[in-house]
Protein backbone atom coordinates (compact mmCIF):
# COMPACT_ATOMS: atom_id res chain seq x y z
CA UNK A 1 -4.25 14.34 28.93
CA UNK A 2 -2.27 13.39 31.49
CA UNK A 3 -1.07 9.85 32.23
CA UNK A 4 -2.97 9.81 35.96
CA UNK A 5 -6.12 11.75 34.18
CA UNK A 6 -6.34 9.06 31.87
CA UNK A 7 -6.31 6.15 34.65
CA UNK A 8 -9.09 8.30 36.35
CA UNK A 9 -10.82 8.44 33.12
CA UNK A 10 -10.55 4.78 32.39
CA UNK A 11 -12.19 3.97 36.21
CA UNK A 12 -15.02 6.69 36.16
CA UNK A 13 -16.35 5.58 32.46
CA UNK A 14 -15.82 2.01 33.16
CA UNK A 15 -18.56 2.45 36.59
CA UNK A 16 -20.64 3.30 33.89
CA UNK A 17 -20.97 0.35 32.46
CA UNK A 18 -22.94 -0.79 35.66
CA UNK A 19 -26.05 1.50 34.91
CA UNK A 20 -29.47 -0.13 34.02
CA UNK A 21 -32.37 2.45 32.53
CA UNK A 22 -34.66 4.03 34.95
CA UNK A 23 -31.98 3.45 38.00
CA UNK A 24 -31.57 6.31 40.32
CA UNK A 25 -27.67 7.22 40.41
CA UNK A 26 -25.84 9.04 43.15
CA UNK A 27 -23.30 11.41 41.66
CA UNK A 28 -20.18 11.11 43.50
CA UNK A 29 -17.62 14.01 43.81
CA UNK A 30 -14.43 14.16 42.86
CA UNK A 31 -11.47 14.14 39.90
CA UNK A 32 -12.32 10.60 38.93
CA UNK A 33 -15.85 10.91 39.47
CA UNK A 34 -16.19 13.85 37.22
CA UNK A 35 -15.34 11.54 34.63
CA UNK A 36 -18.29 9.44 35.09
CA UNK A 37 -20.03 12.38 35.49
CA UNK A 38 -19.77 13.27 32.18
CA UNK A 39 -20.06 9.74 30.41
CA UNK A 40 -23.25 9.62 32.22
CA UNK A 41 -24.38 13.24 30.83
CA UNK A 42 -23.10 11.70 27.31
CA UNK A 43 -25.85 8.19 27.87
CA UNK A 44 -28.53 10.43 28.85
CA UNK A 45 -28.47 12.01 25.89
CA UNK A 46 -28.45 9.36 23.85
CA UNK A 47 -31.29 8.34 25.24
CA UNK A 48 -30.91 6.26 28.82
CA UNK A 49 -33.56 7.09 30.96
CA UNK A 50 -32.40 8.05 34.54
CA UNK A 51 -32.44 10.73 37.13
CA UNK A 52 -29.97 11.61 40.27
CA UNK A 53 -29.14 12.71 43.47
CA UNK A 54 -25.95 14.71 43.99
CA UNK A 55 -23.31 14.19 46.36
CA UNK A 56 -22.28 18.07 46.67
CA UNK A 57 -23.22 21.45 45.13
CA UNK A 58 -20.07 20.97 42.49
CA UNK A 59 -21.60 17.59 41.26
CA UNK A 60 -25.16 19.19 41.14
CA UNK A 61 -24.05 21.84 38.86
CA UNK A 62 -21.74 19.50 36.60
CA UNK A 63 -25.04 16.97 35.99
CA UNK A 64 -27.04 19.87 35.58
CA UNK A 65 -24.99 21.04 32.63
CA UNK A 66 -24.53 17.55 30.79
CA UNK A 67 -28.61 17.14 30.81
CA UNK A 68 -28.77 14.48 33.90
CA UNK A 69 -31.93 15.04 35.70
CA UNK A 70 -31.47 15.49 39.67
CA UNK A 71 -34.17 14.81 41.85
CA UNK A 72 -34.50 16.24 45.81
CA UNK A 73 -33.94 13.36 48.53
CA UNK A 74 -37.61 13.39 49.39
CA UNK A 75 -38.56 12.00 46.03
CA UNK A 76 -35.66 9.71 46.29
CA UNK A 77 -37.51 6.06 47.35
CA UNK A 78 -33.75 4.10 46.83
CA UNK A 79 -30.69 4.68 45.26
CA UNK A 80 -29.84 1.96 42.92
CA UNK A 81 -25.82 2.41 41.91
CA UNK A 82 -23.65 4.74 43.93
CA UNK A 83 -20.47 6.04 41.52
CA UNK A 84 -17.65 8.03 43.79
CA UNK A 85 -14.51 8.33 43.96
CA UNK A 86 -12.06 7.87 47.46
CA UNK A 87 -8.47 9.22 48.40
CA UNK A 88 -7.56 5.82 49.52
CA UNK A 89 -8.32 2.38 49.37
CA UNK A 90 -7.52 -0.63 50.55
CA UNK A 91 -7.31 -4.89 49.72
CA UNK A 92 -10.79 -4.50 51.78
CA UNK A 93 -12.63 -1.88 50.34
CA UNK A 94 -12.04 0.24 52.95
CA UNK A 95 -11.76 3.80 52.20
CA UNK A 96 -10.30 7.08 53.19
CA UNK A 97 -12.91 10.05 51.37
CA UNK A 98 -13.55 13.54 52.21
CA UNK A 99 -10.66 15.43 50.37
CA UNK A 100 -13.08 17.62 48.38
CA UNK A 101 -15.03 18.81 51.26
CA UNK A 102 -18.16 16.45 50.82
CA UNK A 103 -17.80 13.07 52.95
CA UNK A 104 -20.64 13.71 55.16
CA UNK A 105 -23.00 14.00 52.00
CA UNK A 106 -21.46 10.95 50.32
CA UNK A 107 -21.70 9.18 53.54
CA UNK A 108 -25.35 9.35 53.59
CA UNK A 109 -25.94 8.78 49.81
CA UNK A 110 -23.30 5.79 50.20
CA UNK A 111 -25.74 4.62 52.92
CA UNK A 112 -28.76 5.06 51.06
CA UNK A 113 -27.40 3.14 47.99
CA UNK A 114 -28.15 -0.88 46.96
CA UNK A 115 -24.69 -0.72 45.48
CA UNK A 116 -21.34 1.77 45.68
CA UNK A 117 -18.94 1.51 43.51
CA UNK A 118 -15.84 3.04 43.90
CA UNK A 119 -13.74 4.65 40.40
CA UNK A 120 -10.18 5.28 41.37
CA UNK A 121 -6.55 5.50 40.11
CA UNK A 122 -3.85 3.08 41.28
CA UNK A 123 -1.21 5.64 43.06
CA UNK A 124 -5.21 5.47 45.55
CA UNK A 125 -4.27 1.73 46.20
CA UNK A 126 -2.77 1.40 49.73
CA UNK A 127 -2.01 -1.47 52.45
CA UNK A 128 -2.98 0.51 55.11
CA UNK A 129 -5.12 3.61 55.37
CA UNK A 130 -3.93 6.59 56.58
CA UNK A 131 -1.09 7.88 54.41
CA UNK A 132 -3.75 10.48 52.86
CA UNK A 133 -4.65 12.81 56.34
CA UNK A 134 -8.33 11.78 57.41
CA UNK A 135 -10.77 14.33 57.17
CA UNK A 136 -13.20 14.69 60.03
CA UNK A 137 -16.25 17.25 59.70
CA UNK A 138 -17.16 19.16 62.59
CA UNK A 139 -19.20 21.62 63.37
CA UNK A 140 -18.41 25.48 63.72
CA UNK A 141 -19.90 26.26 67.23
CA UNK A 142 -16.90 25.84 70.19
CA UNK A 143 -14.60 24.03 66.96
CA UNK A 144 -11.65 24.57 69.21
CA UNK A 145 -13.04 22.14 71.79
CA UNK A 146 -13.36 19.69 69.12
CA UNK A 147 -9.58 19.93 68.26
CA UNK A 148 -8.21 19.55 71.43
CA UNK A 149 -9.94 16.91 72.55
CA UNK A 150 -8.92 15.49 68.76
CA UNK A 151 -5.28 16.42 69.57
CA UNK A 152 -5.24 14.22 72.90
CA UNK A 153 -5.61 11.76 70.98
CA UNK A 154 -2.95 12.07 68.99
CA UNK A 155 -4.85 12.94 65.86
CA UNK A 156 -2.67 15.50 64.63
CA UNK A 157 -5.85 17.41 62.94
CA UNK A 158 -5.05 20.76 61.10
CA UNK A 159 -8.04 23.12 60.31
CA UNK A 160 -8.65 22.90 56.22
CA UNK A 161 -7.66 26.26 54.28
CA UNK A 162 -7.83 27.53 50.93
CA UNK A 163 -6.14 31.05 50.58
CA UNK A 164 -6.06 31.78 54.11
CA UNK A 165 -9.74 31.23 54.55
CA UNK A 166 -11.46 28.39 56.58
CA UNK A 167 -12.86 26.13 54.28
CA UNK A 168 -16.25 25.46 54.63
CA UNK A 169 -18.47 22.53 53.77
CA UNK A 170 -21.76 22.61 51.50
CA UNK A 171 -23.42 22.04 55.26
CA UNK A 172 -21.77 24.84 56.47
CA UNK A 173 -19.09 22.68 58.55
CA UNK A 174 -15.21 22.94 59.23
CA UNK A 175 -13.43 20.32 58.25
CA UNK A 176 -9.80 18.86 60.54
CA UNK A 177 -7.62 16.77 58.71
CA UNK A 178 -6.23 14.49 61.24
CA UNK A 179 -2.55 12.69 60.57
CA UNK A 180 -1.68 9.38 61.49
CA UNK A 181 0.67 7.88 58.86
CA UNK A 182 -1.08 4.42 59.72
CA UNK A 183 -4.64 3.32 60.73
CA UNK A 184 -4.24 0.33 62.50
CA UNK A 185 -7.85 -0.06 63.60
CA UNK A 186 -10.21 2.16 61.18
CA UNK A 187 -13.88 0.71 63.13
CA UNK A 188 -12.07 1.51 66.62
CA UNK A 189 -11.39 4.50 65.61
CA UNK A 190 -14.40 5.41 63.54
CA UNK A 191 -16.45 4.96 66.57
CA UNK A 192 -13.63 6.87 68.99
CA UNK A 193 -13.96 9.69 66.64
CA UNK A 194 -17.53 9.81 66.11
CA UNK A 195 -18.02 9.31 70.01
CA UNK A 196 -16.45 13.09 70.08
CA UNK A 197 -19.33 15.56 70.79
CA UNK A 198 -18.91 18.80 67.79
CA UNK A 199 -18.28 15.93 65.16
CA UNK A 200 -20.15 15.42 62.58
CA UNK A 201 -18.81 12.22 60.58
CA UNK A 202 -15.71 11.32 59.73
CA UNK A 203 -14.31 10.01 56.67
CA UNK A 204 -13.61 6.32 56.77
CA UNK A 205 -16.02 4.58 55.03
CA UNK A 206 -15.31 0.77 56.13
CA UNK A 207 -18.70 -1.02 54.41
CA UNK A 208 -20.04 0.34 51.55
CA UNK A 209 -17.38 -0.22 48.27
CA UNK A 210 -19.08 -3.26 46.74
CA UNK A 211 -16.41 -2.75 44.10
CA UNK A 212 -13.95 -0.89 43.49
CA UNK A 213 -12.54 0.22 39.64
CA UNK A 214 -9.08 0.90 39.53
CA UNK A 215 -7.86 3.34 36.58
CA UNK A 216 -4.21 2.67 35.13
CA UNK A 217 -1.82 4.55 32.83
CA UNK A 218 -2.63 2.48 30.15
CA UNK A 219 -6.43 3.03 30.24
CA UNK A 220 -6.55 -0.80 31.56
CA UNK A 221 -8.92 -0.97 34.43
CA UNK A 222 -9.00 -3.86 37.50
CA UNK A 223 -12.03 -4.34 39.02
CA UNK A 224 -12.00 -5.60 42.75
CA UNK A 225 -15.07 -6.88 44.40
CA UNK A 226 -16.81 -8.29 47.65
């Protein structure tokens, strides 16, 4: 395994350690997640009663396969712990997700959730968001609206690919990856971007990490907290 897998293995299991029997979990998705994923699989069946809601189709299918029960949103009352992972992070527990596809999903389990806690590896850590491009979900209908008026303001987005394909989101979306090298205000601009008729939600996530797990090398983990 390598050094950065075992950092993101060290994070996801560690989240773990936050579960209570009979909580509802939401299954984040992601490289570090996975992780957690499958410790969680391993403490259901040992016996640790729990069910949960997935963050994408991927997730689904991975907690179907280790044994975790997942229950449809309308039978969902609350979601008690929140595990997922982020492509940034920083000394506030702001975060930069939506690199596999699936912010808008996580967004509203995030939402839904008493608690979220983040599982990530240190090279995640930053000062300032926006080193890792922002993803920004939109929808397909008149897209090319959507990026212009996202490239007057100097957003820099690119339309996501994967083998010369437009990749598209479990909610049948597009997803632009916008550039800006530095956020310097991420609730101005969540609102400026979210103000932009044809987008869905973007991926800043400024309030919901009550903690944050950070994986190293080492299989040492820091936890950071509000």
């Amino acid at each position: 395994m390598q050094q950065q897998d075992l950092a993101k293995k060290a994070a996801g299991e560690k989240a773990t350690e936050y579960i209570k029997p009979n909580m509802t979990i939401g299954l984040g998705t992601g490289s570090t997640a996975y992780y957690a994923i499958m410790r969680i699989g391993e403490m259901v069946r040992s016996g640790m009663p729990l069910k949960a809601v997935a963050t994408s189709e991927q997730s689904e299918q991975l907690a179907r396969k280790q044994g975790i029960t997942i229950v449809p949103f309308s039978e969902v009352e609350k979601i008690d712990l929140d595990i997922d992972g982020a492509d940034e992070v920083d000394e506030h527990l702001r975060l930069i997700k939506g690199g596999g596809a699936a912010l808008l999903r996580e967004k509203i389990v995030a939402a839904a959730s008493a608690e979220m806690i983040v599982v990530t590896d240190e090279s995640k850590v930053v000062k300032h968001l926006g080193r890792f491009p922002l993803p920004v979900e939109i929808i397909p209908f008149a897209w090319e609206l959507t990026f212009r008026r996202l490239l007057a303001l100097d957003a820099a987005p690119v339309l996501r690919t994967s083998n010369g394909r437009t990749v598209v989101t479990d909610n049948g979306n597009f997803i632009l990856d916008c550039h800006y090298e530095k956020i310097k205000d991420p609730v101005a601009l969540h609102q400026q971007l979210n103000d932009i008729p044809g987008v869905v939600e973007n991926g800043l996530f400024l309030h919901y990490a009550s903690r944050v797990i950070i994986g190293y090398a080492d299989g040492s983990v820091k936890s950071l907290s509000r």
